[in-house]
C-alpha atoms as a PDB file:
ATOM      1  CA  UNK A   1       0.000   0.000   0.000  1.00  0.00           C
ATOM      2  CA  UNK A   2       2.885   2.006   0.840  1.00  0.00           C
ATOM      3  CA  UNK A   3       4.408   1.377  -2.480  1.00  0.00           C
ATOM      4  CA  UNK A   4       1.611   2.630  -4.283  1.00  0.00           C
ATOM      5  CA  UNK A   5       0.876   5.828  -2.795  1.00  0.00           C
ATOM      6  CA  UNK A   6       4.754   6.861  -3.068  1.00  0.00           C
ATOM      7  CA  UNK A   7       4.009   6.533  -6.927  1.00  0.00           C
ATOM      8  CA  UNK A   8       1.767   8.136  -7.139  1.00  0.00           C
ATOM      9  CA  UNK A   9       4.054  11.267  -5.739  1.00  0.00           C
ATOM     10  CA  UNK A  10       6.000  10.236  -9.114  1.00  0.00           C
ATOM     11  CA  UNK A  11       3.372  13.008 -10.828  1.00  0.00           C
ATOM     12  CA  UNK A  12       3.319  15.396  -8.068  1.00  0.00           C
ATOM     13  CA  UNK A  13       4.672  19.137  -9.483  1.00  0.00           C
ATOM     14  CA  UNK A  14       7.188  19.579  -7.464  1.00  0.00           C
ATOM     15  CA  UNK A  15       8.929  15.702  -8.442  1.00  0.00           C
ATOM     16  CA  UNK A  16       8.465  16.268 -11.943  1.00  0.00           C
ATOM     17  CA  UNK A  17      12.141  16.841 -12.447  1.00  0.00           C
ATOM     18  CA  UNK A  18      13.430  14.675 -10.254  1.00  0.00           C
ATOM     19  CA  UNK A  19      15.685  11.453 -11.678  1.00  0.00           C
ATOM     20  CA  UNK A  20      14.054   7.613 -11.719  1.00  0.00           C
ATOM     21  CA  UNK A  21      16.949   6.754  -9.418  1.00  0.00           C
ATOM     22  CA  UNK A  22      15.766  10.589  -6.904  1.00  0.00           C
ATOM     23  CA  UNK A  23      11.950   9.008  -7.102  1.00  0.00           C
ATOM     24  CA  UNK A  24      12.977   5.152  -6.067  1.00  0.00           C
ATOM     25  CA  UNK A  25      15.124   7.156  -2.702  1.00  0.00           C
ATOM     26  CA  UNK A  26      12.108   8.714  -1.747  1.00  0.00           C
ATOM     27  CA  UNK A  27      10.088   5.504  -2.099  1.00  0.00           C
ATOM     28  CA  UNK A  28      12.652   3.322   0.066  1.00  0.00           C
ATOM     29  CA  UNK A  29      12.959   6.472   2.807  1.00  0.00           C
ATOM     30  CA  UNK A  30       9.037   6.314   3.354  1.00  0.00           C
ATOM     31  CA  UNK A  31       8.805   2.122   2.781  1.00  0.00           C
ATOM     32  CA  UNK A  32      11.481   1.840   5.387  1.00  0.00           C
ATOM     33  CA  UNK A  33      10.026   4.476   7.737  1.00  0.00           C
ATOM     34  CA  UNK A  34       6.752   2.272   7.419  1.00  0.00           C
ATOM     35  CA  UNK A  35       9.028  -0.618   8.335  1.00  0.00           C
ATOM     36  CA  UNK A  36      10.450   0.648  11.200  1.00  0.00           C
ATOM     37  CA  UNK A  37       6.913   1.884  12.664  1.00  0.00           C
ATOM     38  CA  UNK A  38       5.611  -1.268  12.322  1.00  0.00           C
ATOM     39  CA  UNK A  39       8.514  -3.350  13.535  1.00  0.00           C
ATOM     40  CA  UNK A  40       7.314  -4.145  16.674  1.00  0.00           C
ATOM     41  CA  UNK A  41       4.116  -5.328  16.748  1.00  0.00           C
ATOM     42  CA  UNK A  42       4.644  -8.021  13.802  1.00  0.00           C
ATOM     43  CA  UNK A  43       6.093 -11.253  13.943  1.00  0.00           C
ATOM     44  CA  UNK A  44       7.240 -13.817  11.285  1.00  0.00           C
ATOM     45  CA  UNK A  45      10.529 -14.410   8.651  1.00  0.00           C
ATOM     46  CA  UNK A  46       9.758 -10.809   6.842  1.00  0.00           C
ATOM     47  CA  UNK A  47       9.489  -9.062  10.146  1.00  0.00           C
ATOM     48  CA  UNK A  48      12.416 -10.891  11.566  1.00  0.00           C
ATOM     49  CA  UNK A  49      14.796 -11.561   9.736  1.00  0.00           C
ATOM     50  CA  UNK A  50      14.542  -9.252   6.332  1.00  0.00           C
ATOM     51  CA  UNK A  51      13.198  -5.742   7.447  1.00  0.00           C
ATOM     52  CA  UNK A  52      16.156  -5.354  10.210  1.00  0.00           C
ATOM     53  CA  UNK A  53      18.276  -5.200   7.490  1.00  0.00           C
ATOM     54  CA  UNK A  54      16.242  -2.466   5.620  1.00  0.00           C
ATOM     55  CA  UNK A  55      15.759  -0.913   9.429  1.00  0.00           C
ATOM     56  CA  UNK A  56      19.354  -0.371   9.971  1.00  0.00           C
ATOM     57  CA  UNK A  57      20.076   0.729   5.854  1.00  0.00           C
ATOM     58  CA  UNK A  58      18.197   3.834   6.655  1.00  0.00           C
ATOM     59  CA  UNK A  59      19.391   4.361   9.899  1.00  0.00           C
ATOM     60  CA  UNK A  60      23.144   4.824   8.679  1.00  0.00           C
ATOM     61  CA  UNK A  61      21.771   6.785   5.987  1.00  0.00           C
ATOM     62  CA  UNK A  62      22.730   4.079   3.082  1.00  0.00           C
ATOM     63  CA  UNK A  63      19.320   4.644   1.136  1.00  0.00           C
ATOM     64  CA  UNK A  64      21.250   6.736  -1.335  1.00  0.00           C
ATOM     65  CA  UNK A  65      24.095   4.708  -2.136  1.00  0.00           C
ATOM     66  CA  UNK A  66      21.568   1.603  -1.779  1.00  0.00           C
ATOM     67  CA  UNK A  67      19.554   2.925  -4.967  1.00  0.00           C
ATOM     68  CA  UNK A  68      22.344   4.336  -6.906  1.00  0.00           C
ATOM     69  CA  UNK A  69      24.111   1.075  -6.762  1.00  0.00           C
ATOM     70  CA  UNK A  70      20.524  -0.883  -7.914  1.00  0.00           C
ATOM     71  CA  UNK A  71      19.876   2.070 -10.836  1.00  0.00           C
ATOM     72  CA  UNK A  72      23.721   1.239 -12.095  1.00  0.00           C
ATOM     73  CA  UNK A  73      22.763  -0.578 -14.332  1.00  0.00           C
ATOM     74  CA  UNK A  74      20.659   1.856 -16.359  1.00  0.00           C
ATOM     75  CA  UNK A  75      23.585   3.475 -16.621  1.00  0.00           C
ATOM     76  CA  UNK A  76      21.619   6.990 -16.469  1.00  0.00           C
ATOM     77  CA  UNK A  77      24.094   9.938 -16.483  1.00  0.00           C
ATOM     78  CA  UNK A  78      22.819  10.827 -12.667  1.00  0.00           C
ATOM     79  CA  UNK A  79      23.755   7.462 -11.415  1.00  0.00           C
ATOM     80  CA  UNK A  80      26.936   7.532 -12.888  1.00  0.00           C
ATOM     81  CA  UNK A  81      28.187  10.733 -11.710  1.00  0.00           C
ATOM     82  CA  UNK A  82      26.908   9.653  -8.233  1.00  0.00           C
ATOM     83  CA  UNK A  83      29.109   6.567  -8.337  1.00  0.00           C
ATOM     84  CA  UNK A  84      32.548   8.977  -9.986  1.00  0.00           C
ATOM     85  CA  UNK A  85      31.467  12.095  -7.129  1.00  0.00           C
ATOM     86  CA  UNK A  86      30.401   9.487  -4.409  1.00  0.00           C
ATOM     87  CA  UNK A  87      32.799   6.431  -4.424  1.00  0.00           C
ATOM     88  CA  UNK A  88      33.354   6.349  -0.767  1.00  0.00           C
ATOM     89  CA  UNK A  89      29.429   6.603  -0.153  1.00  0.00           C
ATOM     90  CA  UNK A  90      29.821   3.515  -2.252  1.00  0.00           C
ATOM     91  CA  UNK A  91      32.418   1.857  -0.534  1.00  0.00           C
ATOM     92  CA  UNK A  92      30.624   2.685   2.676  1.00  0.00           C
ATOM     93  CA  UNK A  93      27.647   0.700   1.699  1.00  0.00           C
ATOM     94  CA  UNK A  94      29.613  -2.114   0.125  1.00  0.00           C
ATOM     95  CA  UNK A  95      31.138  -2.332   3.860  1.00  0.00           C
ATOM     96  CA  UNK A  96      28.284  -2.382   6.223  1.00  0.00           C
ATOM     97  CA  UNK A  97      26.531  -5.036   4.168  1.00  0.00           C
ATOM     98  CA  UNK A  98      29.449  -7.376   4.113  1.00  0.00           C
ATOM     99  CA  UNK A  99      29.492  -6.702   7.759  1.00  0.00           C
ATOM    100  CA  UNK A 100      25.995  -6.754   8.536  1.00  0.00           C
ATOM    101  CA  UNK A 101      24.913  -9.563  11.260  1.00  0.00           C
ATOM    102  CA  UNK A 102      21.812 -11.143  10.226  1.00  0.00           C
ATOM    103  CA  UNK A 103      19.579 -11.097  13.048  1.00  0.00           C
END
């Protein structure tokens, strides 16, 4: 549900020049918000074991190298200067997940 309301901000005025890779940030920051809210008082594998992980990505701030490493492969000119300007937000990212503990 979360999902589909953030897309439909995707023809709000004031996104309308944002980049595809801009847009999906602002969808993870508000899908992970949602996930941390709701953390608590739900139970099973998702809960448990997958949305930590997505918890903790926006709590070190990693959403934006997070989606610039998933657009990569469009190779869209904003994605690509993110990775030249922002290679240590990169490497940053690269780091936590290897050393992320799996709850």
């Amino acid at each position: 549900m979360v999902l589909s309301m953030t897309a439909t901000l995707d023809f709000d005025e004031k996104n309308k020049n944002k980049t595809q890779c801009q847009k999906a940030i602002d969808k993870f920051e508000s899908i992970f918000t949602v996930l941390k809210e709701g953390q608590k008082e739900n139970k099973g594998f998702y809960w448990e074991f997958l949305a930590p992980y997505f918890i903790e990505l926006k709590d070190k701030n990693l959403i934006e190298p997070f989606a610039n490493i998933v657009f990569l492969p469009s190779q869209a000119e904003d994605v690509k200067k993110y990775h030249k300007d922002y290679a240590n937000e990169i490497q940053r990212f690269y780091e936590w997940n290897k050393n992320y503990v799996w709850k």
